[in-house]
PDB file of N, CA and C in Angstrom:
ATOM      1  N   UNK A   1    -172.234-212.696  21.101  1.00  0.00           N
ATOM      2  CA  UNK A   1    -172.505-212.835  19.692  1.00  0.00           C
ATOM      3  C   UNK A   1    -171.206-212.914  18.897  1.00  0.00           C
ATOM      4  N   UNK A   2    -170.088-212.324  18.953  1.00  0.00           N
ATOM      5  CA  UNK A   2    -169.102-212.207  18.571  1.00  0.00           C
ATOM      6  C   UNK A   2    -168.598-213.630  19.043  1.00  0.00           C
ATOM      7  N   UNK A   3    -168.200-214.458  19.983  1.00  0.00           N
ATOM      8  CA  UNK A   3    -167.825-215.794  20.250  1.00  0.00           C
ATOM      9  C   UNK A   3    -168.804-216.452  19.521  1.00  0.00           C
ATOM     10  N   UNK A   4    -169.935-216.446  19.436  1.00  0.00           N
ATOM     11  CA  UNK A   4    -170.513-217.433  18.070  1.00  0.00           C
ATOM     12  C   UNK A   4    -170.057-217.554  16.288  1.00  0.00           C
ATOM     13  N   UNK A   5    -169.814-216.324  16.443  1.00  0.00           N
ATOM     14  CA  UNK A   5    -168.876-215.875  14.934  1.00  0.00           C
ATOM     15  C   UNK A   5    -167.989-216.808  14.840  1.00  0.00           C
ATOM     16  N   UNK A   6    -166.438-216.628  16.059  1.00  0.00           N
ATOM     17  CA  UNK A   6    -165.768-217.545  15.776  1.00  0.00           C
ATOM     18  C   UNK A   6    -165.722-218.551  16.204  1.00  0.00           C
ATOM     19  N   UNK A   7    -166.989-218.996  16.515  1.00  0.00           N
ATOM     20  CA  UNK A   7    -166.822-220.489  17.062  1.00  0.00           C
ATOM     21  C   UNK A   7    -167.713-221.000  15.784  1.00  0.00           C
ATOM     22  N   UNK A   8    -168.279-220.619  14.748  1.00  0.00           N
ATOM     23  CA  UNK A   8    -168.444-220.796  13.749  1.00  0.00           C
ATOM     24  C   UNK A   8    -167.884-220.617  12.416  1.00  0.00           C
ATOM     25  N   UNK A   9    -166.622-219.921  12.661  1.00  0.00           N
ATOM     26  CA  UNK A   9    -165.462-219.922  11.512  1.00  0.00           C
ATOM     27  C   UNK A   9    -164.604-221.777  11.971  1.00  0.00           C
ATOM     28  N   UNK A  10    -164.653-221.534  13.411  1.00  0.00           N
ATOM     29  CA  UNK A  10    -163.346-222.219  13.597  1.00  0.00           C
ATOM     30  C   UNK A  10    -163.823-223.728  13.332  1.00  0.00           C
ATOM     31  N   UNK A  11    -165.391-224.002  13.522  1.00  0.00           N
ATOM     32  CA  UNK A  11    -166.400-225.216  13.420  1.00  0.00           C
ATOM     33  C   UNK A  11    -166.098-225.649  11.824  1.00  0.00           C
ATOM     34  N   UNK A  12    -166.251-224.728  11.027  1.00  0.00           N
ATOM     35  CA  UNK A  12    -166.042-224.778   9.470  1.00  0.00           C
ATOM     36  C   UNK A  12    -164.826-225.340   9.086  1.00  0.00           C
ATOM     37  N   UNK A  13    -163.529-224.780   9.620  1.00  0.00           N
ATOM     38  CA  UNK A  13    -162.198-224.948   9.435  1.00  0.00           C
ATOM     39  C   UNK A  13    -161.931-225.966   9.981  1.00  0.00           C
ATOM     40  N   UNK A  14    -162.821-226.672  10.843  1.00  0.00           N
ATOM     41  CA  UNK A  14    -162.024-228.257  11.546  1.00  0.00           C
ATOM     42  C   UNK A  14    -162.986-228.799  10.430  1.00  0.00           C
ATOM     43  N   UNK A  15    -164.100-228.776  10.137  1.00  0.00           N
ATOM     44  CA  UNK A  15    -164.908-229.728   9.628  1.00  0.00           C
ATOM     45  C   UNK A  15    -164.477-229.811   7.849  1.00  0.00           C
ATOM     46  N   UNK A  16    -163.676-228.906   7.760  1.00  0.00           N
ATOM     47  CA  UNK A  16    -163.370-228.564   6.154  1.00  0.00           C
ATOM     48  C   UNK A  16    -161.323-229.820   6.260  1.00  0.00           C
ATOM     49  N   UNK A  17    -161.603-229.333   7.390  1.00  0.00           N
ATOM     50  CA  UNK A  17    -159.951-230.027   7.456  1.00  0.00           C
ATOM     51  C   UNK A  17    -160.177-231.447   7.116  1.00  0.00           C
ATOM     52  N   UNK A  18    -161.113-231.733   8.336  1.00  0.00           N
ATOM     53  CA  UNK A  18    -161.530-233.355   8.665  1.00  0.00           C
ATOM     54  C   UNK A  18    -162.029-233.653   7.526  1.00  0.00           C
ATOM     55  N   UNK A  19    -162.813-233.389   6.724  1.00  0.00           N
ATOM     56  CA  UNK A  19    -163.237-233.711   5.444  1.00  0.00           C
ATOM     57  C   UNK A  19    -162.392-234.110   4.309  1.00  0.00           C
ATOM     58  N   UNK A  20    -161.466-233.157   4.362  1.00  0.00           N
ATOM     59  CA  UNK A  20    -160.185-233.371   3.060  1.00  0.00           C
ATOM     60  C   UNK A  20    -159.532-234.022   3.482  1.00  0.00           C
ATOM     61  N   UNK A  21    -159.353-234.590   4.890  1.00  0.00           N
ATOM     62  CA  UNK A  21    -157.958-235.164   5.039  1.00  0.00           C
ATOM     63  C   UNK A  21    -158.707-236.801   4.939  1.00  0.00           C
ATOM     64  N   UNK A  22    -159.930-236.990   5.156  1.00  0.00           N
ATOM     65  CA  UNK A  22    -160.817-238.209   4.757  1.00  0.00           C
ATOM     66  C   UNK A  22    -160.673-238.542   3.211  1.00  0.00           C
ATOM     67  N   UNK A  23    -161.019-237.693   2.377  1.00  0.00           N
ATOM     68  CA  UNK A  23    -160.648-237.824   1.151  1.00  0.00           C
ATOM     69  C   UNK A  23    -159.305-237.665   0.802  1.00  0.00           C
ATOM     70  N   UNK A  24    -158.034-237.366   1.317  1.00  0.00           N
ATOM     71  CA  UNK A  24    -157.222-237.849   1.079  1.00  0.00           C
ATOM     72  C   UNK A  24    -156.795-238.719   1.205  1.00  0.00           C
ATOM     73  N   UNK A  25    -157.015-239.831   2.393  1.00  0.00           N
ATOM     74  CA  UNK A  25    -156.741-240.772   3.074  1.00  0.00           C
ATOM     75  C   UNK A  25    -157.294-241.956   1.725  1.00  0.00           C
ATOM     76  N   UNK A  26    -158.930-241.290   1.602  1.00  0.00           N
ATOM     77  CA  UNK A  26    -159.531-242.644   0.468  1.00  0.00           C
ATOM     78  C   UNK A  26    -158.448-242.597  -0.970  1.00  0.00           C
ATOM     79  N   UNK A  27    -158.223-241.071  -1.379  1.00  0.00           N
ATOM     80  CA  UNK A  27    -157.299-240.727  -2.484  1.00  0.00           C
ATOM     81  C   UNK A  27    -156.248-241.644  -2.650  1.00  0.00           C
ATOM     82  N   UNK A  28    -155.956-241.638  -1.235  1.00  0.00           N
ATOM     83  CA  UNK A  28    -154.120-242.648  -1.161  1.00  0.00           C
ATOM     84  C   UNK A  28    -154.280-243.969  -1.607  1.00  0.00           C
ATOM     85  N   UNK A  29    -155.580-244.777  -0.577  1.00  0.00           N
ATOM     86  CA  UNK A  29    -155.727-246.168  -0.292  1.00  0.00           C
ATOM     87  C   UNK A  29    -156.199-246.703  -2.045  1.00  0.00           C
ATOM     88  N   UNK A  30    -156.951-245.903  -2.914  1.00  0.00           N
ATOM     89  CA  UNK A  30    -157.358-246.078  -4.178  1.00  0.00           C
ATOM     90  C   UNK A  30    -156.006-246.172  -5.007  1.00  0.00           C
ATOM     91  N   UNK A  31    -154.866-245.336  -5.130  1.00  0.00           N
ATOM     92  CA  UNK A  31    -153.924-244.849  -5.636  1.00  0.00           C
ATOM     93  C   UNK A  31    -152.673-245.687  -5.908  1.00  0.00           C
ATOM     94  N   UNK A  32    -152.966-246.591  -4.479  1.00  0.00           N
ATOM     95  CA  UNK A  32    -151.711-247.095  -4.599  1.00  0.00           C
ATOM     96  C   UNK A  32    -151.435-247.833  -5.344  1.00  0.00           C
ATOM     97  N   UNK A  33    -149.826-248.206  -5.205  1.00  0.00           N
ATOM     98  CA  UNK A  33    -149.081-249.491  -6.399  1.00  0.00           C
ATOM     99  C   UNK A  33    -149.727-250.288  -5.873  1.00  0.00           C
ATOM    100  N   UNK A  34    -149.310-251.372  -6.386  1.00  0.00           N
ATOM    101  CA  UNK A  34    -149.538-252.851  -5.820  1.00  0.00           C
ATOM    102  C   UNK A  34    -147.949-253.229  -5.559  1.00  0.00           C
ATOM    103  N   UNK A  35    -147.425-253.950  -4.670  1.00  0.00           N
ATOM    104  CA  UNK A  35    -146.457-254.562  -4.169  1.00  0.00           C
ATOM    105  C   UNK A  35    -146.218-255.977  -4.598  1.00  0.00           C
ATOM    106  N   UNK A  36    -144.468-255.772  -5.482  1.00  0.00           N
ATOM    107  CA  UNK A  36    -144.559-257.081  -5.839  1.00  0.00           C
ATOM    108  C   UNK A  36    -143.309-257.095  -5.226  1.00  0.00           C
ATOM    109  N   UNK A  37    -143.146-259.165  -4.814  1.00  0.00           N
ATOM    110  CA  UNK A  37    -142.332-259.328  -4.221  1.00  0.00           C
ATOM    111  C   UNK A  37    -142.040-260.973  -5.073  1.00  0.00           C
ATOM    112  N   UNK A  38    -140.753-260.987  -5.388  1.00  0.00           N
ATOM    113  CA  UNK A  38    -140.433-262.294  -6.227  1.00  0.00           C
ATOM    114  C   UNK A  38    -139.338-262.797  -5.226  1.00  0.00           C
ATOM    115  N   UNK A  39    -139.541-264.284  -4.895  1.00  0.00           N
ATOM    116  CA  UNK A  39    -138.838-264.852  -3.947  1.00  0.00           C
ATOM    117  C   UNK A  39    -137.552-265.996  -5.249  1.00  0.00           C
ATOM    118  N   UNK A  40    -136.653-265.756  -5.367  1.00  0.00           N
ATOM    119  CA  UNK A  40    -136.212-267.213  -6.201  1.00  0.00           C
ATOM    120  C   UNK A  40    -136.082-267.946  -5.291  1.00  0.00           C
ATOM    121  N   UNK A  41    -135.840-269.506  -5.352  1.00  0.00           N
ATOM    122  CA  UNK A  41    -135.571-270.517  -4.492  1.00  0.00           C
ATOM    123  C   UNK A  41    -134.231-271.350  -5.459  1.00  0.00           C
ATOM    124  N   UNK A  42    -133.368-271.388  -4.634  1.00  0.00           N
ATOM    125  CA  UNK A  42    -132.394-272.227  -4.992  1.00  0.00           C
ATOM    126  C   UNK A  42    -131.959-273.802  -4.524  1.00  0.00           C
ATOM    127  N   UNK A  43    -132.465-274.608  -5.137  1.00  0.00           N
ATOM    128  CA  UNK A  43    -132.413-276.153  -4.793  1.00  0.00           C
ATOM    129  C   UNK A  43    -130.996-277.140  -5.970  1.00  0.00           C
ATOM    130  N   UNK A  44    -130.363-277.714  -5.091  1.00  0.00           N
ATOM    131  CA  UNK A  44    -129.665-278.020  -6.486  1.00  0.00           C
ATOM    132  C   UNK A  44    -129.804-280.104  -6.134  1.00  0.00           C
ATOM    133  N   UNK A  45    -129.209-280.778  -7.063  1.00  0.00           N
ATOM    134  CA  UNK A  45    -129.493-282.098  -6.887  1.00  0.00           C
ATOM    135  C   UNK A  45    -128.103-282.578  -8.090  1.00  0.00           C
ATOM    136  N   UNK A  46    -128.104-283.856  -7.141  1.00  0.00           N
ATOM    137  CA  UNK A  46    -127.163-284.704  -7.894  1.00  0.00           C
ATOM    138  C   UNK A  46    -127.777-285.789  -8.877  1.00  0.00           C
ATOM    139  N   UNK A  47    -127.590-286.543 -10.220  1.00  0.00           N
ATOM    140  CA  UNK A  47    -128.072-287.242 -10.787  1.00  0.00           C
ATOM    141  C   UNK A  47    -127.148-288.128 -10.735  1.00  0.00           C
ATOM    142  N   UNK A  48    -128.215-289.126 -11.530  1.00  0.00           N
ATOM    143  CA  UNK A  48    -127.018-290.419 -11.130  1.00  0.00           C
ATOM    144  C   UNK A  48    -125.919-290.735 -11.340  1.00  0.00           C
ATOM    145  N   UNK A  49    -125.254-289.815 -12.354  1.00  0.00           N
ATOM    146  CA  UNK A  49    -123.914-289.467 -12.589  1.00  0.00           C
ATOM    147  C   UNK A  49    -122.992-288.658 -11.463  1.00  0.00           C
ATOM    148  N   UNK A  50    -123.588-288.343 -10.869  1.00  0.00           N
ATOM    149  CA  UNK A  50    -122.749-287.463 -10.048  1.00  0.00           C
ATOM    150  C   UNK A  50    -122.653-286.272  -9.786  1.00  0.00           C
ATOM    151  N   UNK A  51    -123.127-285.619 -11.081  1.00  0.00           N
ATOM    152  CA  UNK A  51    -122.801-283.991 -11.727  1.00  0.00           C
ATOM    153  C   UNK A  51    -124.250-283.635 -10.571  1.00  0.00           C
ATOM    154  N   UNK A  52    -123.609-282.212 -10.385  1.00  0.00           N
ATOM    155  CA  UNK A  52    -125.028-281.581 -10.034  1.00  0.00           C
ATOM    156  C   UNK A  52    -125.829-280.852 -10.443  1.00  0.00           C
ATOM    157  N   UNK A  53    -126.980-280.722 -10.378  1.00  0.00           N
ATOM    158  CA  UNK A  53    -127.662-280.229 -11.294  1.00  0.00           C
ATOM    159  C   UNK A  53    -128.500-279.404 -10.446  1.00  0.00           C
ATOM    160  N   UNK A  54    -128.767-278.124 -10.484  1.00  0.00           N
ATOM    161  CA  UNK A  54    -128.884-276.814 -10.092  1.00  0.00           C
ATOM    162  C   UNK A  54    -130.484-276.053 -10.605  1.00  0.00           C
ATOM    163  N   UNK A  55    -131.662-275.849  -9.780  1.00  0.00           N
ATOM    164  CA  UNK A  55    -132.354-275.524 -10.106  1.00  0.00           C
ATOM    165  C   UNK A  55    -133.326-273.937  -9.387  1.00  0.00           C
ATOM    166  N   UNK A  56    -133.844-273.260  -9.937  1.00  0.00           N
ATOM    167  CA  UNK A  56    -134.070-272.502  -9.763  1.00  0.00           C
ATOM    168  C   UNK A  56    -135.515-271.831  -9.603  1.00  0.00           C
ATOM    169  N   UNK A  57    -136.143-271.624  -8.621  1.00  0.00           N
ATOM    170  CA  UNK A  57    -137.689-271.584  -8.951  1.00  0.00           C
ATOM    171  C   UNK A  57    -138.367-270.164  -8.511  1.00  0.00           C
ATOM    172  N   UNK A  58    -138.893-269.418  -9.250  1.00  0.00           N
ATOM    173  CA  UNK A  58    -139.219-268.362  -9.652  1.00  0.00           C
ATOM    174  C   UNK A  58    -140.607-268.090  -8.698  1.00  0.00           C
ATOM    175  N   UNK A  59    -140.744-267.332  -7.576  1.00  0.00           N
ATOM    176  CA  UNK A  59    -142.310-267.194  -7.388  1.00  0.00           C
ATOM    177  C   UNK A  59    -142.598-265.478  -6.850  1.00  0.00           C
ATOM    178  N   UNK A  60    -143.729-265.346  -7.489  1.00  0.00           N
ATOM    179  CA  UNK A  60    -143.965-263.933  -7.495  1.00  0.00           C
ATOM    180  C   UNK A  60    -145.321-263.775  -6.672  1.00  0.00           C
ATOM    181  N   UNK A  61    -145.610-262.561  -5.702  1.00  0.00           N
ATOM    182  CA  UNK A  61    -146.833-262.283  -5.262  1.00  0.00           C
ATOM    183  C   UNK A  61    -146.854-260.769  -5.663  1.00  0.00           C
ATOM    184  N   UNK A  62    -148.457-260.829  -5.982  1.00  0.00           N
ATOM    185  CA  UNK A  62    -148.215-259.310  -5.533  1.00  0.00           C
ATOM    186  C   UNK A  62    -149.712-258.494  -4.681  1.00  0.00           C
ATOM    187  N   UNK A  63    -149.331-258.116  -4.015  1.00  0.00           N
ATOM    188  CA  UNK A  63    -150.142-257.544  -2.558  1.00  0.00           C
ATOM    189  C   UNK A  63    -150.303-256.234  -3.105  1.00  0.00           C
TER     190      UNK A  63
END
């Protein structure tokens, strides 16, 4: 009778663990930032003059 005691404290204490650490897990995945990541691209070009002309293109995701 006494091993049912604590095999019913210790049943509580895993199932109380496993529980919170589930809701922490959902806590996190809800919580998070979002991830941004901006790539520039650098292309440059000559015109018909000669000069070059230098352009720059901006692209952003965010995950």
């Amino acid at each position: 009778m006494k091993n049912l005691g604590r095999l019913s404290k210790l049943m509580t204490i895993l199932y109380a663990s496993i529980t919170g650490l589930t809701q922490e897990i959902a806590y996190k995945k809800t919580v998070r930032a979002p991830l941004l990541f901006i790539f520039v691209i650098h292309t440059s070009q000559e015109d018909s003059g000669g000069s070059k002309i230098n352009s720059y293109s901006l692209i952003s995701a965010i995950f």
